[in-house]
Protein backbone atom coordinates (compact mmCIF):
# COMPACT_ATOMS: atom_id res chain seq x y z
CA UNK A 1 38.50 31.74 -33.71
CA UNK A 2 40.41 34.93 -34.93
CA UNK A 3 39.05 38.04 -35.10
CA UNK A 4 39.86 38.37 -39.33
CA UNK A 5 37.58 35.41 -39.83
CA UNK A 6 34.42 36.99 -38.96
CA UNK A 7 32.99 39.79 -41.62
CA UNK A 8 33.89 43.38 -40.23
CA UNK A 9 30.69 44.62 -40.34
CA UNK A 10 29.32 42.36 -37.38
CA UNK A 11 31.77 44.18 -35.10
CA UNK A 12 28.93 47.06 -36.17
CA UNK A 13 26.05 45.77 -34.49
CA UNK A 14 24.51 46.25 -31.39
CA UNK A 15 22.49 43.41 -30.78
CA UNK A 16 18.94 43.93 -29.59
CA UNK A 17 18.29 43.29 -25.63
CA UNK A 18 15.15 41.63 -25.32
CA UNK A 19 13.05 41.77 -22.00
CA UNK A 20 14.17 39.51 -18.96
CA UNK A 21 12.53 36.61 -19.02
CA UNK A 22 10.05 35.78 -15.76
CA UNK A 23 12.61 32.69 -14.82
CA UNK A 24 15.37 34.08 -15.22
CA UNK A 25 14.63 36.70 -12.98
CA UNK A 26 13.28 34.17 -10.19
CA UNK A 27 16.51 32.51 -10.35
CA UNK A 28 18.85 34.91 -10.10
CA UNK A 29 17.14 36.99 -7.31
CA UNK A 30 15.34 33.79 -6.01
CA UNK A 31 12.50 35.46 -5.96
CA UNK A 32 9.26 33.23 -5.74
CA UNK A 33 6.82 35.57 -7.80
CA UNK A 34 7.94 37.91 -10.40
CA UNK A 35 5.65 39.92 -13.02
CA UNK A 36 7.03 40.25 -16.38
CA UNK A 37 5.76 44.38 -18.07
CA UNK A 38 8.59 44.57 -20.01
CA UNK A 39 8.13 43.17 -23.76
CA UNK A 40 4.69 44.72 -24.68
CA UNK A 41 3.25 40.73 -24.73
CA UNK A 42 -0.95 40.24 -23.64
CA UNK A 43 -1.55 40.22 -20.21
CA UNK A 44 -4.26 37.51 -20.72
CA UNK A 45 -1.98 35.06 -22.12
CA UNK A 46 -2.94 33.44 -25.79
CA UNK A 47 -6.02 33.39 -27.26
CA UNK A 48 -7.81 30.15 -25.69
CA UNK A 49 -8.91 29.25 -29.18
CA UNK A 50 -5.56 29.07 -29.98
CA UNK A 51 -4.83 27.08 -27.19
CA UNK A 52 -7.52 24.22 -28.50
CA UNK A 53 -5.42 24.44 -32.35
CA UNK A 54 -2.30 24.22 -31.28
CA UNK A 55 -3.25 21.31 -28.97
CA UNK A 56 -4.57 19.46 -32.09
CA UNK A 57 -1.95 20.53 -34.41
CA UNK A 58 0.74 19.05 -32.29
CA UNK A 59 0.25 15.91 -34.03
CA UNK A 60 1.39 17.07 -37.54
CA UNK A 61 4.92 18.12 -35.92
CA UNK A 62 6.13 15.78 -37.84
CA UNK A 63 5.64 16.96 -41.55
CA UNK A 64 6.71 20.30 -42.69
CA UNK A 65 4.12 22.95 -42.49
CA UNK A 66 1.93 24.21 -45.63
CA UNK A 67 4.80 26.40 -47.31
CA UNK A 68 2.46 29.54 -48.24
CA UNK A 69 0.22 29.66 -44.99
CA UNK A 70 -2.82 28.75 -47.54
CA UNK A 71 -5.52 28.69 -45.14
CA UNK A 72 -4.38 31.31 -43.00
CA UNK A 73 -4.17 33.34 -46.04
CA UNK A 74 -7.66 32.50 -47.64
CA UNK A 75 -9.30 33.56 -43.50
CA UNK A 76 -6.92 36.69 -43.31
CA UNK A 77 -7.85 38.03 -46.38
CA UNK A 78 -11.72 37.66 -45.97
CA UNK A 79 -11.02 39.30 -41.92
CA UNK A 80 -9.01 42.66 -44.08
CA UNK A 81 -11.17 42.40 -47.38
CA UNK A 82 -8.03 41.90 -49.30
CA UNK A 83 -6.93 39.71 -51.71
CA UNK A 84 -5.08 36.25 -50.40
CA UNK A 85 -2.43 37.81 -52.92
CA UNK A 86 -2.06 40.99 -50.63
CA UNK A 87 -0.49 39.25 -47.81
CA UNK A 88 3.00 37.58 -47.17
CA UNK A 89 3.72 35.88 -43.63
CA UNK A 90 6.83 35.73 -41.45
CA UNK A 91 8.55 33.90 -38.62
CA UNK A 92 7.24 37.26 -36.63
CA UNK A 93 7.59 40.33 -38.19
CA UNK A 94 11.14 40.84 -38.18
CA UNK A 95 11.76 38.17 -40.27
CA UNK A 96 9.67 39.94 -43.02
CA UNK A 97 11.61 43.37 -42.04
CA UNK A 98 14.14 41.33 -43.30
CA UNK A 99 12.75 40.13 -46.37
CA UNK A 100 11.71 43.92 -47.45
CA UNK A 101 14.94 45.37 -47.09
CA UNK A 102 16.42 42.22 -49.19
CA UNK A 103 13.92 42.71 -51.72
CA UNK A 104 13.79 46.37 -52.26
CA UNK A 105 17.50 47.63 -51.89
CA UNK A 106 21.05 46.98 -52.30
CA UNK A 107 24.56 46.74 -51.05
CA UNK A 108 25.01 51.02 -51.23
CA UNK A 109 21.38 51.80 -50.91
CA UNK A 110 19.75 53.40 -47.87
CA UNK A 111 17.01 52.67 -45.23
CA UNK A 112 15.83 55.35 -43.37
CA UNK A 113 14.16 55.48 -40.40
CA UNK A 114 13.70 57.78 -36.80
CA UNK A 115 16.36 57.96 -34.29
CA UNK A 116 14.06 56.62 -31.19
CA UNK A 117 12.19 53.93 -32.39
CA UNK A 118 11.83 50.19 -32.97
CA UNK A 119 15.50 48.55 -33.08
CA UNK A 120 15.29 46.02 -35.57
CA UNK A 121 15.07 48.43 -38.57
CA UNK A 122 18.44 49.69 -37.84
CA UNK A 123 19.77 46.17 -37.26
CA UNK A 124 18.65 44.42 -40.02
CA UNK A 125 19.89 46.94 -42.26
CA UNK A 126 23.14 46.39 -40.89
CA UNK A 127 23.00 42.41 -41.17
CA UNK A 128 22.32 42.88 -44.66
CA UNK A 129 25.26 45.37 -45.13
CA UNK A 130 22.28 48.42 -45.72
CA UNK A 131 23.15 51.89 -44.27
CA UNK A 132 20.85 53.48 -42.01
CA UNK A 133 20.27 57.20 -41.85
CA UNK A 134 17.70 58.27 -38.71
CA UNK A 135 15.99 61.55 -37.95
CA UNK A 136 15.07 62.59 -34.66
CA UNK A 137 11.80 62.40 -33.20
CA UNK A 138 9.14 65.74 -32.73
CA UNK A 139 7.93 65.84 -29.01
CA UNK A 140 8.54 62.13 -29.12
CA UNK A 141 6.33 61.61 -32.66
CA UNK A 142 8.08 60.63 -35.80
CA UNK A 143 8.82 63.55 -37.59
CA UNK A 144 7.30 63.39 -41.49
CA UNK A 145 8.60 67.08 -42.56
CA UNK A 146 12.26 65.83 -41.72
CA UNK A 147 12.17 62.61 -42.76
CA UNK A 148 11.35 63.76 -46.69
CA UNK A 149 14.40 66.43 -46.13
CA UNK A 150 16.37 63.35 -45.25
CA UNK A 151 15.53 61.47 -48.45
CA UNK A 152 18.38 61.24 -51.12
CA UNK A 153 18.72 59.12 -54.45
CA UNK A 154 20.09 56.37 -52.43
CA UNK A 155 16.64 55.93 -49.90
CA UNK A 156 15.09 53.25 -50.82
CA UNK A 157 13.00 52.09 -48.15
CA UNK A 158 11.77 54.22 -45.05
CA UNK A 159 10.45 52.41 -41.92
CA UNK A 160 7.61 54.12 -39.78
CA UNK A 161 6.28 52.31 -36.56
CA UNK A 162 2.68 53.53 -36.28
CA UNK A 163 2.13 53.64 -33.45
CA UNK A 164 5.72 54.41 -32.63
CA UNK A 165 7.59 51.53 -30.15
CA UNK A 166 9.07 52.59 -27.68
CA UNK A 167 6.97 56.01 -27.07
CA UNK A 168 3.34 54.83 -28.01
CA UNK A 169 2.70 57.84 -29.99
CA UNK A 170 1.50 57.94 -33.86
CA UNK A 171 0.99 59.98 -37.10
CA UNK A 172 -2.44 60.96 -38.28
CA UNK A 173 -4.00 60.53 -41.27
CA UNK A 174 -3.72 64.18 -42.05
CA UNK A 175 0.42 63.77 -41.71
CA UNK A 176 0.49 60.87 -43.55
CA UNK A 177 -1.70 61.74 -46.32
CA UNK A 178 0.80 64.71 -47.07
CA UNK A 179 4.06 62.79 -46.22
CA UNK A 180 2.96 60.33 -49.45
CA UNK A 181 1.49 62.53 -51.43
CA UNK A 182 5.31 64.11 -52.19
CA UNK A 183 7.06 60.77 -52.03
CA UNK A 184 9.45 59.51 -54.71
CA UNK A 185 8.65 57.06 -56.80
CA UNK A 186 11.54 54.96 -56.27
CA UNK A 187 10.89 54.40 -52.46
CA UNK A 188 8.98 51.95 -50.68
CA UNK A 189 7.57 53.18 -47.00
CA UNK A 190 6.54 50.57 -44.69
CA UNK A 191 4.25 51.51 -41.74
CA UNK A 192 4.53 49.02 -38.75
CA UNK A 193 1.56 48.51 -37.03
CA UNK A 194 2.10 45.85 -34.31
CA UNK A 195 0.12 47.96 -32.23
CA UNK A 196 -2.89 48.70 -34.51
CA UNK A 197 -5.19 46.82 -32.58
CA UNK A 198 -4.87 48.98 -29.28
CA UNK A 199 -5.42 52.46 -31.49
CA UNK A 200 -8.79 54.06 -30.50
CA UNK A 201 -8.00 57.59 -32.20
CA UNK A 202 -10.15 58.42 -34.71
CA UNK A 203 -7.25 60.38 -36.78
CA UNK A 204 -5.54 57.32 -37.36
CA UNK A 205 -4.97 56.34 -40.88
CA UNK A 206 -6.64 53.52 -42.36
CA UNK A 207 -3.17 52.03 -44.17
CA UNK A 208 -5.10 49.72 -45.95
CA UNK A 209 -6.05 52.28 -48.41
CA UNK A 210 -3.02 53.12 -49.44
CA UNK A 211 -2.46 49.52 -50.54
CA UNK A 212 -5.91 49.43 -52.66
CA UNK A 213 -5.07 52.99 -54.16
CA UNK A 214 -2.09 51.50 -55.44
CA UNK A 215 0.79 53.25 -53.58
CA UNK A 216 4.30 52.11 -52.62
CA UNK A 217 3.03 51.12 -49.23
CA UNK A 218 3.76 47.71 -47.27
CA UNK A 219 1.84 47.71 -43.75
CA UNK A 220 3.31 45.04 -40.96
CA UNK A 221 0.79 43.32 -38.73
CA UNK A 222 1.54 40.24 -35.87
CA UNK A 223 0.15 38.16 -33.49
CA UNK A 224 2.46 38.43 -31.20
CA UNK A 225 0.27 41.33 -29.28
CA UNK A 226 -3.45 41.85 -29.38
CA UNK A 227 -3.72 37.75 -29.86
CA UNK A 228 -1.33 36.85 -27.35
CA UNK A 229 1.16 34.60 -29.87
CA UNK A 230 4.58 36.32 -29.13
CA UNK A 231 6.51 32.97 -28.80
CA UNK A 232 4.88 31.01 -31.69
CA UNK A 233 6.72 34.18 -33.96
CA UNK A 234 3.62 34.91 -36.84
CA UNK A 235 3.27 38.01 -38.37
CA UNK A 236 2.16 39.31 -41.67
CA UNK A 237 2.22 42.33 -44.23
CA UNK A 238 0.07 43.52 -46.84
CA UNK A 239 1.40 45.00 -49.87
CA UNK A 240 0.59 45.42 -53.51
CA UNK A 241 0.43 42.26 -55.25
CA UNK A 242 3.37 42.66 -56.87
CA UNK A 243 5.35 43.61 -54.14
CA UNK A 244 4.51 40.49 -53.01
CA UNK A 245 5.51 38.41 -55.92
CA UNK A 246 8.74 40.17 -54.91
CA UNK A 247 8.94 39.61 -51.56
CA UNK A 248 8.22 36.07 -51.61
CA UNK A 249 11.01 35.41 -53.67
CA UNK A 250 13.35 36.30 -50.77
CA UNK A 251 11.65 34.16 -48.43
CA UNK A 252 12.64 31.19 -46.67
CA UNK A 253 10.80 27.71 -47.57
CA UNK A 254 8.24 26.18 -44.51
CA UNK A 255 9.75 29.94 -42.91
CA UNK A 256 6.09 29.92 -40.34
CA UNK A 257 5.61 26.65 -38.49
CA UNK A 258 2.58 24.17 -38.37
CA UNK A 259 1.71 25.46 -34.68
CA UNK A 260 1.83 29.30 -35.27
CA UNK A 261 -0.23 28.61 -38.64
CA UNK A 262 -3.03 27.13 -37.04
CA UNK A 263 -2.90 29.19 -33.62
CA UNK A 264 -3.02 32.43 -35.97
CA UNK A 265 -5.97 30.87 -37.69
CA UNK A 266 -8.13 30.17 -34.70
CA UNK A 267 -6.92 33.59 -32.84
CA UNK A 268 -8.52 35.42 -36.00
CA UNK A 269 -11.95 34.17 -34.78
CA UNK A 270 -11.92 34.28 -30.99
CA UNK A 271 -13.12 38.14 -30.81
CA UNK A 272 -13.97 37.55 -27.17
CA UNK A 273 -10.77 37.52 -26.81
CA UNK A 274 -9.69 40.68 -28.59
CA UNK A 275 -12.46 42.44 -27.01
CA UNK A 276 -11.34 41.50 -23.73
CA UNK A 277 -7.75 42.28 -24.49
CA UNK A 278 -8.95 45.41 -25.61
CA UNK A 279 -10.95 46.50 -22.55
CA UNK A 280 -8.21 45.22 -20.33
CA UNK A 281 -5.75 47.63 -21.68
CA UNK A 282 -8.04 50.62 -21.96
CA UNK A 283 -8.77 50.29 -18.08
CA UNK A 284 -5.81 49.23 -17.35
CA UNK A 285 -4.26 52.60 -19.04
CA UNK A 286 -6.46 54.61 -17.27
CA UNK A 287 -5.27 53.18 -13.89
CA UNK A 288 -1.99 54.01 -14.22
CA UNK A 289 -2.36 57.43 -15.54
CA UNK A 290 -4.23 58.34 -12.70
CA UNK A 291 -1.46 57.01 -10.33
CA UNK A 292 1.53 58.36 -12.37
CA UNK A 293 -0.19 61.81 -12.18
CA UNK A 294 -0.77 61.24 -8.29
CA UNK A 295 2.74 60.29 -7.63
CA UNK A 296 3.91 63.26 -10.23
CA UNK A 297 5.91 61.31 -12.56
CA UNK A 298 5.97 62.40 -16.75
CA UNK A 299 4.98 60.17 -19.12
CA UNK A 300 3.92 60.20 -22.45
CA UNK A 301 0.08 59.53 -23.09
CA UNK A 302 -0.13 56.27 -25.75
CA UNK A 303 -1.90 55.16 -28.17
CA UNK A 304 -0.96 51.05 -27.44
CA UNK A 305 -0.72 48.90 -24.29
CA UNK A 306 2.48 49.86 -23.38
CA UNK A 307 3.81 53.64 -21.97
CA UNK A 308 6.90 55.36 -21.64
CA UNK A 309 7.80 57.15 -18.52
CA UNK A 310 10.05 59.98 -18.00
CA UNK A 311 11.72 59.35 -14.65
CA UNK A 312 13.85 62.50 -14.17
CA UNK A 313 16.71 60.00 -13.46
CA UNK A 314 18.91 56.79 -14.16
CA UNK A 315 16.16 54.66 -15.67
CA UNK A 316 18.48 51.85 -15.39
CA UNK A 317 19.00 52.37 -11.70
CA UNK A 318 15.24 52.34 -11.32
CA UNK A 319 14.78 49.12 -13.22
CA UNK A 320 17.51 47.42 -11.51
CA UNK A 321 15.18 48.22 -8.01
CA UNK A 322 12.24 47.22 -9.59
CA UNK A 323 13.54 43.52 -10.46
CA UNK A 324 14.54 43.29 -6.70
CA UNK A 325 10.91 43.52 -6.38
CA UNK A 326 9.60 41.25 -9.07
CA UNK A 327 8.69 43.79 -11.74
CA UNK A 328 10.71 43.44 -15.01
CA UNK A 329 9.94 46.43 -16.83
CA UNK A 330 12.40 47.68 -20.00
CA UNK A 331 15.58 50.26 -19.13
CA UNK A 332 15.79 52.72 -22.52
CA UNK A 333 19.08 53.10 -21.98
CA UNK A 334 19.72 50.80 -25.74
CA UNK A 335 17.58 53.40 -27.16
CA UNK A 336 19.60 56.75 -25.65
CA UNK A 337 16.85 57.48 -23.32
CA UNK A 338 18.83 57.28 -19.99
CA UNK A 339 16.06 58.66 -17.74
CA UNK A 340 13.01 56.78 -19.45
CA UNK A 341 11.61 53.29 -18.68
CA UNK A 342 8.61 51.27 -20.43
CA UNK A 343 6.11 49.74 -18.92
CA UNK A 344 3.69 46.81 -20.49
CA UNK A 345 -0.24 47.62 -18.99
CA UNK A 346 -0.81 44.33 -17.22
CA UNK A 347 -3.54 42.72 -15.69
CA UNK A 348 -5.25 44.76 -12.46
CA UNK A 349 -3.64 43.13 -9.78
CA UNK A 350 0.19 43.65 -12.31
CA UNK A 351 -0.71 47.04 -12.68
CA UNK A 352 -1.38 47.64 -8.93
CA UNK A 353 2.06 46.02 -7.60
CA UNK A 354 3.70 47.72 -10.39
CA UNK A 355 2.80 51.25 -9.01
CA UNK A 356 3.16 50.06 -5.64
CA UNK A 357 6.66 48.87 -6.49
CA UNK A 358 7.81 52.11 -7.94
C-alpha cells in the first residue's frame, strides 16, 4: 500500500488511546491480579437485570435487531417524560457524535469545542473532513464567555461535555442559561452528559428543558456508565423532534444490537442498582479525597465518578509505576496535560490499593 492511496486527511488524526485493558496488562507484566480505574466504567459491573436479558436475548442472535430500538424507545421516553420521538439511539454515543456532525454541517463548516476535553469531538470532525476550532478551559471548567467570542458564520455545531471528561467539572444552570440565551440561530449545541447520573449539585441544569422550550439543543446520554453497559456500546440523545427526523436519516440500519437493546431496557428498571452505583461512588469519592489531601497531592474536586489529579510531575512516568503494580489508571499526556492522571472511583478495596499503590 502507497502512501497516495490513502485520503490525506487521515495522516491528520490522532487516534484516541483507550484504557489498557485488565488482560492485557496481566500478560505483559504477568501479573496475577490487576485493577482496571482507567476508563470511567462501573465498579459493580452491569446491571444484574441486565445480566438476566441479555441471557435470554442470546437466542435471537440470529435475526437482525428491531431497527428503531421500539421498545427501548416507548420505556425511555415514559423514564424522561418525553416523547418516543425525542430520542435517537447509537452504537454508544460516539456513533451518534457522528451522526450530529453529519447531519448538521458540511465539508467547510465548523465544530467547536474546548481545548481539554472529551477526544472524540475533535476526531470525528476530522473523519468527516469538519474543522475544529477549541477554546481553552477556565480553572479547568469550559469556558462559555469565550466560546461565543469564538463563534463565526461557519460554527455550526458546538460540543459541551457536562460534566466535563477528563476534569469532572461542569457549567451551571446560571452559565448556561446566559450562554443560550445569545446563541445564533444557525447553531446547534450539544451538551454531553455521560456523567449526568453521578451529578449531585443542585446548580446543575436540567437540559431537558431546553429541548421542551424548543431550543437548538441535543443532550447525549449512555449506558455505558451509571448502568454498567460500556461493552454492549448503547447510548442515546434527545433532541427536538425534528432534529431527529434529521438525524435519523444519517443513521446506520440495525446500527444498536439485539443484546444492548434489551440489556438497556432491563438496566432502566433495576434502580437498586443505580442507587447502589450511586452510593458507591459518593463514598468512594470521599475516601480518596481524604487520602489525596493526607498525602498532599492536587486534584480537582468532581462532579462524576472519575477525578483528575495534578501530580506535579511526569504523569506518564507515574502511570507506567502504577501498572507495575496492577493499577491501570489513564496518563493525560493525549490530552496536553503532562503532569495529570485520571483515576476511575472503584470499589473499597480498588480504591484502597489504588492509594496504597501511589
Amino acid at each position: 500500500l502507497k502512501a497516495h492511496m490513502v485520503n490525506k486527511k487521515i495522516f491528520e488524526i490522532a487516534t484516541y488511546q483507550p484504557g489498557k485493558p485488565i488482560e492485557e496488562v496481566k500478560r505483559e507484566l504477568g501479573l496475577q491480579e490487576v485493577i482496571k480505574l482507567a476508563s470511567n466504567e462501573n465498579p459493580l459491573g452491569p446491571s444484574p437485570k441486565a445480566v438476566s436479558a441479555i441471557k435470554r436475548a442470546a437466542v435471537k442472535v440470529n435475526r437482525y435487531p428491531e431497527g428503531s430500538c421500539f421498545y427501548l424507545r416507548e420505556r425511555l421516553s415514559k423514564h424522561l417524560k418525553v416523547k418516543p420521538q425525542n430520542l435517537i439511539f447509537g452504537n454508544g454515543s460516539d456513533e451518534i457524535i457522528d451522526i450530529i456532525i453529519k447531519t448538521f454541517s458540511e465539508a467547510d463548516d465548523e465544530i467547536l469545542s474546548a481545548e481539554v476535553t472529551f477526544l472524540e469531538y475533535k476526531i470525528i470532525a476530522q473523519q468527516n473532513g469538519r474543522r475544529v476550532k477549541t477554546v481553552p478551559l477556565n480553572n479547568f471548567k469550559y469556558d462559555l464567555a469565550r466560546l461565543q467570542d469564538a463563534i463565526s458564520q461557519k460554527t455550526k455545531v458546538i460540543f459541551i461535555a457536562n460534566p466535563n471528561n477528563p476534569t469532572g467539572t461542569y457549567v451551571d444552570k446560571r452559565e448556561v442559561d446566559d450562554f443560550l440565551r445569545s446563541l445564533p440561530k444557525h447553531i446547534v449545541v450539544v451538551f454531553d452528559e455521560a456523567y449526568f447520573e453521578f451529578v449531585k449539585e443542585n446548580d446543575f441544569p436540567v437540559s431537558i428543558r431546553y429541548v421542551t422550550q424548543g431550543k437548538s439543543v441535543i443532550i447525549l446520554r449512555t449506558f455505558s456508565k451509571i448502568y454498567g453497559l460500556a461493552g454492549l456500546r448503547i447510548g442515546y440523545a434527545l433532541a427536538q423532534e425534528k432534529y431527529i427526523q434529521y438525524m435519523e436519516r444519517a443513521r446506520q440500519p440495525f446500527n444498536v444490537n439485539v443484546l444492548a437493546q434489551e440489556a438497556a431496557l432491563a438496566a432502566l428498571s433495576d434502580s437498586t442498582f443505580v442507587k447502589k452505583s450511586k452510593k458507591i461512588v459518593a463514598e468512594g469519592k470521599e475516601y480518596l479525597y481524604q487520602s489525596l489531601k493526607k498525602s498532599g497531592i492536587e486534584y480537582i474536586p468532581s462532579a462524576t465518578n472519575f477525578i483528575l489529579l495534578n501530580l506535579r510531575q511526569d504523569g506518564v512516568e507515574v502511570f507506567k509505576k502504577l501498572l507495575k503494580q496492577g493499577v491501570i489508571v489513564r496518563d493525560m499526556y493525549q490530552y496536553n496535560l503532562k503532569d495529570f492522571i485520571r483515576v476511575t472511583i472503584g470499589t473499597e478495596k480498588e480504591n484502597r490499593k489504588f492509594v496504597a499503590a501511589l
